[in-house]
C-alpha atoms as a PDB file:
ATOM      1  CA  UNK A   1      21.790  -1.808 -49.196  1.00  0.00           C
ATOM      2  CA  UNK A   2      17.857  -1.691 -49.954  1.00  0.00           C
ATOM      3  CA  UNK A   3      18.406   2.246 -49.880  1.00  0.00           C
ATOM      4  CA  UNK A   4      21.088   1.799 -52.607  1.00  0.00           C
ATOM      5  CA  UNK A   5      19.127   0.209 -54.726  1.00  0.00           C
ATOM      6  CA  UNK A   6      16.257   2.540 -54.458  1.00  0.00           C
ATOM      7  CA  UNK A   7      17.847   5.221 -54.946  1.00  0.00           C
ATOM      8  CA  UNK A   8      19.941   4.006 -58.016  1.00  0.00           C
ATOM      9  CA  UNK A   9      16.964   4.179 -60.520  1.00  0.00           C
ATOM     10  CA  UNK A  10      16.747   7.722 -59.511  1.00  0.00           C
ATOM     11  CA  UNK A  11      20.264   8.595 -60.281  1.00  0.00           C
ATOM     12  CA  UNK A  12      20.197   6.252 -63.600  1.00  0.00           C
ATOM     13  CA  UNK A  13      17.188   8.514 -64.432  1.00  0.00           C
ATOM     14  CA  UNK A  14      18.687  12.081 -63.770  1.00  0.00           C
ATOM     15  CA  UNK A  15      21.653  10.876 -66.025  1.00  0.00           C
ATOM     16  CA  UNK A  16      19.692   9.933 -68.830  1.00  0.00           C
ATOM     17  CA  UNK A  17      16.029  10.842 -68.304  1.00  0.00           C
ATOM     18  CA  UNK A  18      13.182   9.087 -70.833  1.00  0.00           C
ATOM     19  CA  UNK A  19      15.126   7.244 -72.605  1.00  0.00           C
ATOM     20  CA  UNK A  20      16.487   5.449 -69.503  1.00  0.00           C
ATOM     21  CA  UNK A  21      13.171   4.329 -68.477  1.00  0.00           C
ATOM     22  CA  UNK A  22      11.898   3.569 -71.649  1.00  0.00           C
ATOM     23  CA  UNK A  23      14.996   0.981 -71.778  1.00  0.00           C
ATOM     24  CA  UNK A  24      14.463  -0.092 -68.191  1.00  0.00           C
ATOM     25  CA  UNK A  25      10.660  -1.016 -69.143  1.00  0.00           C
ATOM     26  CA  UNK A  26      12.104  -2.871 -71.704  1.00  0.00           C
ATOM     27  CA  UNK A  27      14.848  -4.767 -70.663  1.00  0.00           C
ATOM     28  CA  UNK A  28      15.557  -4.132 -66.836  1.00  0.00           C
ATOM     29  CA  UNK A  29      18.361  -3.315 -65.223  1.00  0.00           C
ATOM     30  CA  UNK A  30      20.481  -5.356 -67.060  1.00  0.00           C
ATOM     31  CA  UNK A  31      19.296  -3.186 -70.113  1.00  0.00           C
ATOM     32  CA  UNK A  32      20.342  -0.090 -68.437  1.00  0.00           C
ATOM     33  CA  UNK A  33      24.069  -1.874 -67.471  1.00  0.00           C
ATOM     34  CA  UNK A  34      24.553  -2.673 -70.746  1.00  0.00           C
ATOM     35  CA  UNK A  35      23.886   0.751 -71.907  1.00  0.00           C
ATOM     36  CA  UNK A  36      26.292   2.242 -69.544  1.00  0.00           C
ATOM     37  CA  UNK A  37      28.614  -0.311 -70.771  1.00  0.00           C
ATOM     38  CA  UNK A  38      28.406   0.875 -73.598  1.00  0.00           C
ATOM     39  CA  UNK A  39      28.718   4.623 -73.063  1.00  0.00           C
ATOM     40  CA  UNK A  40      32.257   4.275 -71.318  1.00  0.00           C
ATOM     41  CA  UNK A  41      33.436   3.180 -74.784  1.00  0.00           C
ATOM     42  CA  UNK A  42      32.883   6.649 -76.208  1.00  0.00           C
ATOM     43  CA  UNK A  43      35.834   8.584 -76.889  1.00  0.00           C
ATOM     44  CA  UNK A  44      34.624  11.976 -76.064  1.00  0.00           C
ATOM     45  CA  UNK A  45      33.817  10.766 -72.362  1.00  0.00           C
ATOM     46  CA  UNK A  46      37.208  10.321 -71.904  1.00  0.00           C
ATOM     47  CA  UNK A  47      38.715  13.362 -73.492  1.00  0.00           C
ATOM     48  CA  UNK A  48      36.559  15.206 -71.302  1.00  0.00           C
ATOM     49  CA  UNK A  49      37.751  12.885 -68.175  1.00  0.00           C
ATOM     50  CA  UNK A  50      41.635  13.475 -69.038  1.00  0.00           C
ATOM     51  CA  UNK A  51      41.435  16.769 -69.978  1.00  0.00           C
ATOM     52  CA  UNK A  52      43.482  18.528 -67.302  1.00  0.00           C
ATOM     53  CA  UNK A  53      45.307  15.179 -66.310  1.00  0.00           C
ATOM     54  CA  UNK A  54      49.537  15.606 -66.409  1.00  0.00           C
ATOM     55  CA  UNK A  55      49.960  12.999 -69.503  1.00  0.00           C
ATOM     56  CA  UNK A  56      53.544  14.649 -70.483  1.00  0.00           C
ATOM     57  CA  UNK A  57      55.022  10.585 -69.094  1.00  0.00           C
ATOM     58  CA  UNK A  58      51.708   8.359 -69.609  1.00  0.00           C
ATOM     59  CA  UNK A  59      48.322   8.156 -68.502  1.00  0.00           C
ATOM     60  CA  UNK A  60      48.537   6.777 -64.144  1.00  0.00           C
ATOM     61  CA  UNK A  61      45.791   5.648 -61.873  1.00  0.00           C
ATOM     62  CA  UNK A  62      47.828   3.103 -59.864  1.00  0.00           C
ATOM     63  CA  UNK A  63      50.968   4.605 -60.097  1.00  0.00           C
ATOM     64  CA  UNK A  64      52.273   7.540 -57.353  1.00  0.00           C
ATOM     65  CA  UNK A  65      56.429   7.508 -58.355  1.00  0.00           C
ATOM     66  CA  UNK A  66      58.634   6.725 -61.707  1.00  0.00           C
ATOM     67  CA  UNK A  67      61.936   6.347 -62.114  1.00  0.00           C
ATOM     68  CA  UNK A  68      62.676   7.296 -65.633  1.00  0.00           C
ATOM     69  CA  UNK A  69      66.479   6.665 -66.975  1.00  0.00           C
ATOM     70  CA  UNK A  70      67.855   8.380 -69.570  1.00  0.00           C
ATOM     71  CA  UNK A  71      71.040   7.063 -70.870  1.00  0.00           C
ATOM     72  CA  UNK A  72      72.357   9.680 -72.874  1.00  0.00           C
ATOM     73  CA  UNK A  73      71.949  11.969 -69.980  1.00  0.00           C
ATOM     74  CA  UNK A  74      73.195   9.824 -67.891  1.00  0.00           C
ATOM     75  CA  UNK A  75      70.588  10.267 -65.327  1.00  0.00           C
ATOM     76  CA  UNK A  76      68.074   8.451 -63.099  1.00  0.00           C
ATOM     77  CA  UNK A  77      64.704  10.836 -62.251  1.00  0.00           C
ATOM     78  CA  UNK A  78      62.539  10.689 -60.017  1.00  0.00           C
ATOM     79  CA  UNK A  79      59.137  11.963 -60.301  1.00  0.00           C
ATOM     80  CA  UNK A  80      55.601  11.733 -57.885  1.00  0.00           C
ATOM     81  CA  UNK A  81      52.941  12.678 -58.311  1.00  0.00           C
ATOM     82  CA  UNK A  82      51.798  16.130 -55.873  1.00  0.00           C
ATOM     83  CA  UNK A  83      48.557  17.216 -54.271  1.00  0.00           C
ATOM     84  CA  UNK A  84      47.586  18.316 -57.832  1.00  0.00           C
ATOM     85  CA  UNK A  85      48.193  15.030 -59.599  1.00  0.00           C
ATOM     86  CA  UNK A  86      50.892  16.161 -61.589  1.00  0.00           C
ATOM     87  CA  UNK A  87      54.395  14.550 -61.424  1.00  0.00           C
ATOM     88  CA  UNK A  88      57.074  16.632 -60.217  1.00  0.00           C
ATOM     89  CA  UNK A  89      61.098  15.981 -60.325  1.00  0.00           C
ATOM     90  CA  UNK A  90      62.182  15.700 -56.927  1.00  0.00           C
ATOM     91  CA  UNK A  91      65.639  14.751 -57.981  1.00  0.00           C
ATOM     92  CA  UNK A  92      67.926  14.328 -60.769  1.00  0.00           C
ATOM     93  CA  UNK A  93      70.496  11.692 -59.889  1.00  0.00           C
ATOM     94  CA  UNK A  94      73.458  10.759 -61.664  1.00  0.00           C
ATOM     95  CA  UNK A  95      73.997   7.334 -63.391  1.00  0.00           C
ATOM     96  CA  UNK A  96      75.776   4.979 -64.755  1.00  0.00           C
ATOM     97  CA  UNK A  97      74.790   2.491 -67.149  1.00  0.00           C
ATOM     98  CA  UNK A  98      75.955   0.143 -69.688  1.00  0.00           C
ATOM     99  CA  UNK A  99      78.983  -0.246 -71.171  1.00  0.00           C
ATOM    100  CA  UNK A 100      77.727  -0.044 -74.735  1.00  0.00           C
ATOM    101  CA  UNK A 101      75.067   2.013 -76.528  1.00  0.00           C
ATOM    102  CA  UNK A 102      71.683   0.301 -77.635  1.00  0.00           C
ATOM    103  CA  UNK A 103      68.895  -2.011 -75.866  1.00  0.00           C
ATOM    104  CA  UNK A 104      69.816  -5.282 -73.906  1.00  0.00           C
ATOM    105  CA  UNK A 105      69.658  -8.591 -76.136  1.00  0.00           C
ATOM    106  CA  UNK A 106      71.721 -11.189 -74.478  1.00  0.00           C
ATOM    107  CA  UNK A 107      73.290 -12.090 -71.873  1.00  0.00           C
ATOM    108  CA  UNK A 108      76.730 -10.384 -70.804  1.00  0.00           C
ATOM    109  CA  UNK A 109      76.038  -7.700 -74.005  1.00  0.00           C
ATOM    110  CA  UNK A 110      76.704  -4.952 -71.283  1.00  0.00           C
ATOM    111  CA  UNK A 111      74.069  -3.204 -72.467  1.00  0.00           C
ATOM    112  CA  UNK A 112      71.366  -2.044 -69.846  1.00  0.00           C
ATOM    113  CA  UNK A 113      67.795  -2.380 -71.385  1.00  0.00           C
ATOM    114  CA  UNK A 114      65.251  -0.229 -72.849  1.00  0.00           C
ATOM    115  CA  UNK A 115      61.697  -0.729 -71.509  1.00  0.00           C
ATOM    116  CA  UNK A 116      59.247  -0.366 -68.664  1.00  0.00           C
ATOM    117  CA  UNK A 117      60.323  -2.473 -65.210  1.00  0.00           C
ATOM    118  CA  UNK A 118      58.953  -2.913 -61.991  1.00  0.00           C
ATOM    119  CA  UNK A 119      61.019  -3.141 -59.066  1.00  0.00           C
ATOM    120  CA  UNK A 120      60.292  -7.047 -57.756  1.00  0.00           C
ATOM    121  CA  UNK A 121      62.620  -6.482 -54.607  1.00  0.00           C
ATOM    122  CA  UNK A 122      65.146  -4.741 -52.157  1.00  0.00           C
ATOM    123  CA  UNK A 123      68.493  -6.359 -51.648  1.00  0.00           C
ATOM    124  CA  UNK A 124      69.400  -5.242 -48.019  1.00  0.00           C
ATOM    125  CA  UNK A 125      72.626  -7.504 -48.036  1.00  0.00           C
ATOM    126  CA  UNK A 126      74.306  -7.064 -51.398  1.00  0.00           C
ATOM    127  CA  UNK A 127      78.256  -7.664 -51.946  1.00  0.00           C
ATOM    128  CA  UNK A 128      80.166  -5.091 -51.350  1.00  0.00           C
ATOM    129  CA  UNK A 129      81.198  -3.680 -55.094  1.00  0.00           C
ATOM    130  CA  UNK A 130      77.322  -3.236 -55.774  1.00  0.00           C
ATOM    131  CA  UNK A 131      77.527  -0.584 -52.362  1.00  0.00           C
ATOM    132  CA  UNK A 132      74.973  -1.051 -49.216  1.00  0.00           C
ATOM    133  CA  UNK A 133      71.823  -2.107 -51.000  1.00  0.00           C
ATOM    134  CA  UNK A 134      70.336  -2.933 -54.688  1.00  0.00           C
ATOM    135  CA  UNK A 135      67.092  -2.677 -56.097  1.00  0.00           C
ATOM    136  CA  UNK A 136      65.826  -5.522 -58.509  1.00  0.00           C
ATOM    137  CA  UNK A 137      64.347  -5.152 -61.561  1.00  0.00           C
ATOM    138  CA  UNK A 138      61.991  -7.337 -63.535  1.00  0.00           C
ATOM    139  CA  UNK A 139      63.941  -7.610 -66.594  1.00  0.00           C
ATOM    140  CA  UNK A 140      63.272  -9.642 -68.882  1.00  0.00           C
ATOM    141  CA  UNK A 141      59.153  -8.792 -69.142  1.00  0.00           C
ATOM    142  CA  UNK A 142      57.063 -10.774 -71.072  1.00  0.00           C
ATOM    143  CA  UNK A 143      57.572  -8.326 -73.886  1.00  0.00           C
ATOM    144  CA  UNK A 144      61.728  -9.028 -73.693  1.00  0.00           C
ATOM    145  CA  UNK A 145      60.546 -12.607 -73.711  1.00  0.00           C
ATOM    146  CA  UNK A 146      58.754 -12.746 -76.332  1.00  0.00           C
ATOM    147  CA  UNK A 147      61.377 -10.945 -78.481  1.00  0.00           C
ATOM    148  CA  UNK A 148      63.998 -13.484 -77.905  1.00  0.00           C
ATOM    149  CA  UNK A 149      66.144 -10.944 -75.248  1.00  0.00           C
ATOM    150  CA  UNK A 150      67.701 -12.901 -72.493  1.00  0.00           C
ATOM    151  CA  UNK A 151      69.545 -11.844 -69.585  1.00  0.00           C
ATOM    152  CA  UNK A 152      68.863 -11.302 -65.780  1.00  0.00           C
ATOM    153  CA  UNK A 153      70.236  -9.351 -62.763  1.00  0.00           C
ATOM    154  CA  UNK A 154      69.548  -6.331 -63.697  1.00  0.00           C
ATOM    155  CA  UNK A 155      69.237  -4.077 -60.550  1.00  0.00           C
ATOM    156  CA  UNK A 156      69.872  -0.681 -59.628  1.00  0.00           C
ATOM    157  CA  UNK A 157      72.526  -0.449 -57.217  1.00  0.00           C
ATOM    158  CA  UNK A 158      75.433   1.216 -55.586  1.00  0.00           C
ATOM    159  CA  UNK A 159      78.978   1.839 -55.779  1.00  0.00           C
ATOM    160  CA  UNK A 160      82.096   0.261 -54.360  1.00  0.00           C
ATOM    161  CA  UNK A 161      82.236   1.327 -50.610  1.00  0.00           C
ATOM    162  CA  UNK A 162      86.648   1.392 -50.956  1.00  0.00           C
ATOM    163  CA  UNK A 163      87.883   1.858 -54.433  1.00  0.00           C
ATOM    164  CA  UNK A 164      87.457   2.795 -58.013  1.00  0.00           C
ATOM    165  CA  UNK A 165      84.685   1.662 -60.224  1.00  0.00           C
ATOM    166  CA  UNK A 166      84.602   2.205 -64.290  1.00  0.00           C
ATOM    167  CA  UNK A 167      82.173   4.835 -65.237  1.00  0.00           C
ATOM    168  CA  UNK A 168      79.852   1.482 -66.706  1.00  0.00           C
ATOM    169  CA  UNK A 169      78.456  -1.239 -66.004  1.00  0.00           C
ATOM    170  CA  UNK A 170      77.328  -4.647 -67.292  1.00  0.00           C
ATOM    171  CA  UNK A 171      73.869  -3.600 -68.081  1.00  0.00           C
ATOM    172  CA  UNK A 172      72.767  -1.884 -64.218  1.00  0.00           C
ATOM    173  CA  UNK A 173      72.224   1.312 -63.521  1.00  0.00           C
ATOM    174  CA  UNK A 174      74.716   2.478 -60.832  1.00  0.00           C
ATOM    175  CA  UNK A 175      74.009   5.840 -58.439  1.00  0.00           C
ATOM    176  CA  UNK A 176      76.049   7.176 -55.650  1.00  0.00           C
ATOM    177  CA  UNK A 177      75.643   5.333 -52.432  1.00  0.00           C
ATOM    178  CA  UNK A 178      74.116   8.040 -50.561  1.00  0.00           C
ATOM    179  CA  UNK A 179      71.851   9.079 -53.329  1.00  0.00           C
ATOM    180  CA  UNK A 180      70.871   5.344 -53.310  1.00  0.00           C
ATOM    181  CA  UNK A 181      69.570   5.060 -49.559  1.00  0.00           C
ATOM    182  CA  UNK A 182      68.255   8.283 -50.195  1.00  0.00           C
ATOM    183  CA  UNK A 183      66.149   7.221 -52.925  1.00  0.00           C
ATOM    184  CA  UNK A 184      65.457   3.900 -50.545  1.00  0.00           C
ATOM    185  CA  UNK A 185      64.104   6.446 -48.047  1.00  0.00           C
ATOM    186  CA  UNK A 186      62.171   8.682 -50.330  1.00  0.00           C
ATOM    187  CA  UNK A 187      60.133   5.554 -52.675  1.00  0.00           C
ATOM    188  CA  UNK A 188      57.597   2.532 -51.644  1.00  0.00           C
ATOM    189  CA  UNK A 189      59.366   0.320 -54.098  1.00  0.00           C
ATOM    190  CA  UNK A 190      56.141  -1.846 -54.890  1.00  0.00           C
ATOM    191  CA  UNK A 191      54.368   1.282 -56.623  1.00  0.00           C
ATOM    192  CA  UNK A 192      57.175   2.398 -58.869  1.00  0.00           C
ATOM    193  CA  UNK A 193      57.453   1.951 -62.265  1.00  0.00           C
ATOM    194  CA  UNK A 194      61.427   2.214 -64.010  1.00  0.00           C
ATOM    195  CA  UNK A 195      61.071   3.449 -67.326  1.00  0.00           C
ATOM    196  CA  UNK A 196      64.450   3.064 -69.278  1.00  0.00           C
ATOM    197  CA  UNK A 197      65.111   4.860 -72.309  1.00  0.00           C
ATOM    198  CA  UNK A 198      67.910   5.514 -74.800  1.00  0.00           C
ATOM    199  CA  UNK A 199      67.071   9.545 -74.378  1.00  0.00           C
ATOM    200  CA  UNK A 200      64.719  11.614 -72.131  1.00  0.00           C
ATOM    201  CA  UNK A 201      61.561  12.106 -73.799  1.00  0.00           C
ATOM    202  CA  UNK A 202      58.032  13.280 -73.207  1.00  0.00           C
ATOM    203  CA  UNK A 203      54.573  12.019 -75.133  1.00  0.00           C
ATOM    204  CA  UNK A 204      51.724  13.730 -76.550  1.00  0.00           C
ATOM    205  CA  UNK A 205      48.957  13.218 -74.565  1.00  0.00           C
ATOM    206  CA  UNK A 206      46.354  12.646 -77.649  1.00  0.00           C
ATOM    207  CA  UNK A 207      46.257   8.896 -78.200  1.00  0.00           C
ATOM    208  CA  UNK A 208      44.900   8.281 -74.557  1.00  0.00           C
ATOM    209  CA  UNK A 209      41.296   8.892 -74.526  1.00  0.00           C
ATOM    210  CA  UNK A 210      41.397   6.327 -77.736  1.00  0.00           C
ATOM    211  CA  UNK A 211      43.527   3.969 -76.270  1.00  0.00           C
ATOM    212  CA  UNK A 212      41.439   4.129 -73.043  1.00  0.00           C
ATOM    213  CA  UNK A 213      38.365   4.194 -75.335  1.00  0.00           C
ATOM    214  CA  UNK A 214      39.341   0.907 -77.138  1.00  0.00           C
ATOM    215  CA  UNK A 215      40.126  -0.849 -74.117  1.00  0.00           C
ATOM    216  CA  UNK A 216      36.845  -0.397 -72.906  1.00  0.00           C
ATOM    217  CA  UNK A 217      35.339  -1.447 -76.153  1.00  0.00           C
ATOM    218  CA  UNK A 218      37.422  -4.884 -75.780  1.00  0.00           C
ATOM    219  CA  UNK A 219      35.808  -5.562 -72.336  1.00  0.00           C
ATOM    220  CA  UNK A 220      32.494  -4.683 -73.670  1.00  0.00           C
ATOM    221  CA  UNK A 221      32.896  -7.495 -76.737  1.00  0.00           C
ATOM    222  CA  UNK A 222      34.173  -9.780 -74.536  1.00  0.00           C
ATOM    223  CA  UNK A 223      31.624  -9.052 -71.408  1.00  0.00           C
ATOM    224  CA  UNK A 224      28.660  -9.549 -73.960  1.00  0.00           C
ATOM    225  CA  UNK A 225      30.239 -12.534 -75.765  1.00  0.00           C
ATOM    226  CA  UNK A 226      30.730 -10.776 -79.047  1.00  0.00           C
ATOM    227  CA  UNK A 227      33.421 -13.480 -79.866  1.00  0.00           C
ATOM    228  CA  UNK A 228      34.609 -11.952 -83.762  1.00  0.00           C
ATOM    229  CA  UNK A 229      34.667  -8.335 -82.454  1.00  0.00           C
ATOM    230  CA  UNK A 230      37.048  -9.508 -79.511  1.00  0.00           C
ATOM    231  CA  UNK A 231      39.005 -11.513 -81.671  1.00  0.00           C
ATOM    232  CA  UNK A 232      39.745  -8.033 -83.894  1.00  0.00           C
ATOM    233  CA  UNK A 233      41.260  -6.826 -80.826  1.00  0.00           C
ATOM    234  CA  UNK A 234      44.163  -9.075 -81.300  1.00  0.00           C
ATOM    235  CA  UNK A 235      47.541  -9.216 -83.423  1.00  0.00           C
ATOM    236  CA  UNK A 236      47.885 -12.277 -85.359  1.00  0.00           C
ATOM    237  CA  UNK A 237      52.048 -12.264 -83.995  1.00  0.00           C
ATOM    238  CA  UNK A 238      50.005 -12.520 -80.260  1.00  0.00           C
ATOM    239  CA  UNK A 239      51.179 -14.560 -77.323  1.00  0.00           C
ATOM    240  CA  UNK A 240      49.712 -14.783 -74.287  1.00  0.00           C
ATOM    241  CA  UNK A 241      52.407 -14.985 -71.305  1.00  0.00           C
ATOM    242  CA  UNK A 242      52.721 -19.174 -71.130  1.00  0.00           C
ATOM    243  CA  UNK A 243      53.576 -18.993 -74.743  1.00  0.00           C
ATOM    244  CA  UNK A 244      49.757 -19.424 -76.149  1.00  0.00           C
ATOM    245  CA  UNK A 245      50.028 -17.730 -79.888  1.00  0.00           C
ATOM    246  CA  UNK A 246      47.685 -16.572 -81.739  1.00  0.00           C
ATOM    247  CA  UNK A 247      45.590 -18.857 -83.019  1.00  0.00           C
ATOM    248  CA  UNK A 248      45.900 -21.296 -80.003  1.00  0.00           C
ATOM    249  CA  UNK A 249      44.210 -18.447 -78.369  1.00  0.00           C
ATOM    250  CA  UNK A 250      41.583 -17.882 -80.646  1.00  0.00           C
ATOM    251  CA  UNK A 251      40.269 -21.673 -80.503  1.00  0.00           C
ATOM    252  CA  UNK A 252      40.766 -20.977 -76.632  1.00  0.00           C
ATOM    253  CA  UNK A 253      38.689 -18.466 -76.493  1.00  0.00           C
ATOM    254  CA  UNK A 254      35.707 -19.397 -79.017  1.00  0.00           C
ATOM    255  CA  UNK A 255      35.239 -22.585 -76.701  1.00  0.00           C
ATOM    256  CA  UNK A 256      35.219 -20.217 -73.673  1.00  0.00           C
ATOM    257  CA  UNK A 257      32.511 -17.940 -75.417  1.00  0.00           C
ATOM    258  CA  UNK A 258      30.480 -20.767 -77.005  1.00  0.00           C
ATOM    259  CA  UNK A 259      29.246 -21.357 -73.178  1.00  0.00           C
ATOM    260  CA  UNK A 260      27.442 -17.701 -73.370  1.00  0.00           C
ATOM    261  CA  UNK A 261      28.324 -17.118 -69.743  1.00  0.00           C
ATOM    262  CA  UNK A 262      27.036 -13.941 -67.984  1.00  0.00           C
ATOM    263  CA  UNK A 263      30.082 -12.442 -66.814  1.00  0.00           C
ATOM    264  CA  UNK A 264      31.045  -9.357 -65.089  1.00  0.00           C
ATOM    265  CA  UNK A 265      34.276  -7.425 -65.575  1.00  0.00           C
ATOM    266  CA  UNK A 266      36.130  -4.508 -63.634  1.00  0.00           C
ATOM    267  CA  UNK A 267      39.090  -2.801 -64.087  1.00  0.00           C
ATOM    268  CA  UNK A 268      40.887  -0.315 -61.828  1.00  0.00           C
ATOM    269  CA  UNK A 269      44.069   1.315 -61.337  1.00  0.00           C
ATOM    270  CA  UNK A 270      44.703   1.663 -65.101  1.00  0.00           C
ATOM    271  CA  UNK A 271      48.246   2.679 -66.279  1.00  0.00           C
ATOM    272  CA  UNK A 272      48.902   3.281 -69.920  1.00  0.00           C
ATOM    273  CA  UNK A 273      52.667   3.801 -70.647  1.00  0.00           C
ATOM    274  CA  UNK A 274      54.558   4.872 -73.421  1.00  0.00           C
ATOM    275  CA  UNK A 275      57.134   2.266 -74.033  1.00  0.00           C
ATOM    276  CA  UNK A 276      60.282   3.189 -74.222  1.00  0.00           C
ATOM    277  CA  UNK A 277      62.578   3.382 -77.863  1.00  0.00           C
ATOM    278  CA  UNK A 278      61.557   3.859 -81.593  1.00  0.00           C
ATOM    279  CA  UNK A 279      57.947   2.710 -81.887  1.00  0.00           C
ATOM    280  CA  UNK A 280      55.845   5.998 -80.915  1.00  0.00           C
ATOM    281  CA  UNK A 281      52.526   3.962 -80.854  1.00  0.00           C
ATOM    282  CA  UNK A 282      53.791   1.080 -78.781  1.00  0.00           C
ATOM    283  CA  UNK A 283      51.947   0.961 -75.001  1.00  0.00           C
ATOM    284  CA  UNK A 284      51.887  -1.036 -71.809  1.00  0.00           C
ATOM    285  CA  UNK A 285      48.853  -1.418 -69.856  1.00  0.00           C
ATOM    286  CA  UNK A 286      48.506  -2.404 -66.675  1.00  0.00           C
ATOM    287  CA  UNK A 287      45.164  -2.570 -64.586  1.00  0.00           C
ATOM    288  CA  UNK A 288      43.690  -4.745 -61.683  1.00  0.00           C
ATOM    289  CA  UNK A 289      41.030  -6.899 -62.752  1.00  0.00           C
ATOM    290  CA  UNK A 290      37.720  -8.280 -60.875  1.00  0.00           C
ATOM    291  CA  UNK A 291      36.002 -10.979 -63.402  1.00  0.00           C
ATOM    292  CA  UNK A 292      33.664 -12.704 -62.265  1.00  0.00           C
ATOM    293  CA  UNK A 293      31.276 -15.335 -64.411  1.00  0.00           C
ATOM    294  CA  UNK A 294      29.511 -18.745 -63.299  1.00  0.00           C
ATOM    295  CA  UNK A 295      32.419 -21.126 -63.670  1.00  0.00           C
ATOM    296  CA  UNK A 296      35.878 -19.241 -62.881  1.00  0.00           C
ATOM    297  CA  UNK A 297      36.573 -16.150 -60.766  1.00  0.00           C
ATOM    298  CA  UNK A 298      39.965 -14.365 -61.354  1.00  0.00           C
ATOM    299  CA  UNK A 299      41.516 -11.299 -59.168  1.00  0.00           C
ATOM    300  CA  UNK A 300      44.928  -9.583 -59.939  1.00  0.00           C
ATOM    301  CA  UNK A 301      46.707  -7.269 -61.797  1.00  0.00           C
ATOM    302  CA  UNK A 302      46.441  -7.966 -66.111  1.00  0.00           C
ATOM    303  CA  UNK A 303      49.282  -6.313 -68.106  1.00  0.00           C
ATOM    304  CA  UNK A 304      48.960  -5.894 -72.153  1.00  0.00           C
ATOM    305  CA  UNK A 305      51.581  -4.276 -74.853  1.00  0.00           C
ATOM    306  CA  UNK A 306      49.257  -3.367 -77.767  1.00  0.00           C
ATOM    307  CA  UNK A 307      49.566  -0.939 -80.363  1.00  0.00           C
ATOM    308  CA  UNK A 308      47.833   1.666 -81.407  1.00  0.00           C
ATOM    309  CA  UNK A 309      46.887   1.938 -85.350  1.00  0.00           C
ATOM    310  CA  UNK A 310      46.555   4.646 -87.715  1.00  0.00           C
ATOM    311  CA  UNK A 311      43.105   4.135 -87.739  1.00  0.00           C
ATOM    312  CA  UNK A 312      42.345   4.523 -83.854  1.00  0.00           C
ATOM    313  CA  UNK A 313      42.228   0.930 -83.337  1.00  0.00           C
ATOM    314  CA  UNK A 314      44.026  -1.263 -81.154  1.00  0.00           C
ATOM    315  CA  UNK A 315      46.276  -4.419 -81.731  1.00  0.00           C
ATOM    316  CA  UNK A 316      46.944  -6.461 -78.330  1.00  0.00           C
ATOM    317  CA  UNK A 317      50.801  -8.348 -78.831  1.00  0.00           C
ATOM    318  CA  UNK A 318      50.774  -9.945 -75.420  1.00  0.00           C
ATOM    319  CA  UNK A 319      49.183 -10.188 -72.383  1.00  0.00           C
ATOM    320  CA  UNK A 320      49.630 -11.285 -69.216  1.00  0.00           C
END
């Protein structure tokens, strides 16, 4: 550890050079983290850092497989990622899906939803007409919640083992049985992400240095207690995933910041998704968080849906 820390003014100063030290003299090491802090806000960092990244489904850093549905194809695909990073389609599958056109609402609507799911858990035992085994999903999200949709059970599965099945279903997406154990065998079902969509679809890869850029930006406001800059970060329509709204939140928050606590903040394993339907600058984020500050100490995975403006900013909707 003492080596570490020797050598770490040396590599600050081959990064930065005279101006480094000059800020060190000045302010110390917490100068120099600060300044850092700063620099990982800047656009052009991350351009450079995503530049030959595969970005054609989202920008992944704790994500290895997605199941992507497309309903007018019909299809469930699967994509991971190879030795190169870039997601390749391993297999085109079949599908059924909802009885009716359009994203799930309520209950029983037989519509299958539109949006980005984890899977919470295999079903070894299932009844029979759902065939030998059944994914579930985590519909409703927070961001179904929030918009009123209802509903549950909505799993990928099988098909009858003996009999005749309609080519829908209530709202599931049904595969062949074999392509189903298959896709048990060929998946670690706690890193996939199900993206459902009404279409297949690809994404420019531009917004995500901004995106990534502005997230950064809203850890750095609300790592150095900048309370009105972190407050910009967030849509007045916000609500936080026990319900909190907006301005709850911000009288939350300015008591929280009033304390001027030293704080520090990590993320890792950042995933910023598309989400699925009409809204092209509509975004999940996911990430695993490490803050740390004198009175409360918080470790887990933080998801957002935020929006990204015409003029490069972001809007947070929810979080959880």
């Amino acid at each position: 550890m003492v080596k570490k820390l020797l050598l770490l003014p040396l590599f600050i100063t081959s990064l930065f050079s005279a101006d480094v030290m000059e800020l060190y003299r000045s302010g110390g090491m917490r100068a120099i983290q600060k300044e850092i802090d700063r620099g990982i806000t800047d656009p052009a960092y991350w351009q450079s850092k995503l530049a030959q990244k595969d970005l054609r489904f989202g920008y992944y850093e704790g994500t290895n497989t997605l199941l992507i549905c497309g309903k007018d194809h019909s299809s469930l695909n699967l994509y991971q990622k190879d030795k190169n990073d870039r997601f390749t389609l391993l297999k085109s599958i079949p599908a059924f899906t909802g009885k009716y056109d359009g994203d799930k609402v309520n209950e029983g609507d037989r519509r299958t939803p539109i949006g980005v799911y984890t899977i919470t858990q295999k079903l070894n035992t299932v009844d029979p007409f759902y065939g030998p085994m059944a994914f579930v999903t985590s519909y409703p999200n927070l961001y179904d919640r929030i918009r009123g949709k209802n509903g549950s059970g909505i799993w990928i599965h099988g098909v009858p083992e003996n009999g005749d099945r309609d080519s829908f279903t209530k709202g599931c997406i049904a595969i062949n049985n074999n392509e189903l154990t298959g896709l048990d065998k060929s998946i670690d079902y706690k890193n996939t992400l199900l993206l459902i969509d009404s279409k297949l679809r690809e994404h420019p890869a531009s917004p995500y240095a901004t995106i990534i850029s502005q997230l950064y930006q809203w850890r750095y406001t609300w790592k150095y207690n900048d309370f009105q800059n972190y407050l910009s970060f967030y849509d007045t329509t916000f609500v936080r995933y026990d319900g909190m709204e907006y301005y709850d939140f911000k009288n939350y928050k300015q008591r929280i910041f009033d304390k001027k606590e030293s704080k520090e903040i990590l993320f890792s394993n950042l995933n910023i998704i598309p989400y699925p339907g009409e809204r092209a600058n509509l975004f999940m984020v996911t990430f695993d968080e490490v803050y740390t500050s004198e009175k409360h100490n918080f470790t887990g995975q933080k998801s957002l849906m935020i929006l990204l403006n015409n003029d490069h900013s972001i809007s947070i909707l929810s979080e959880q």
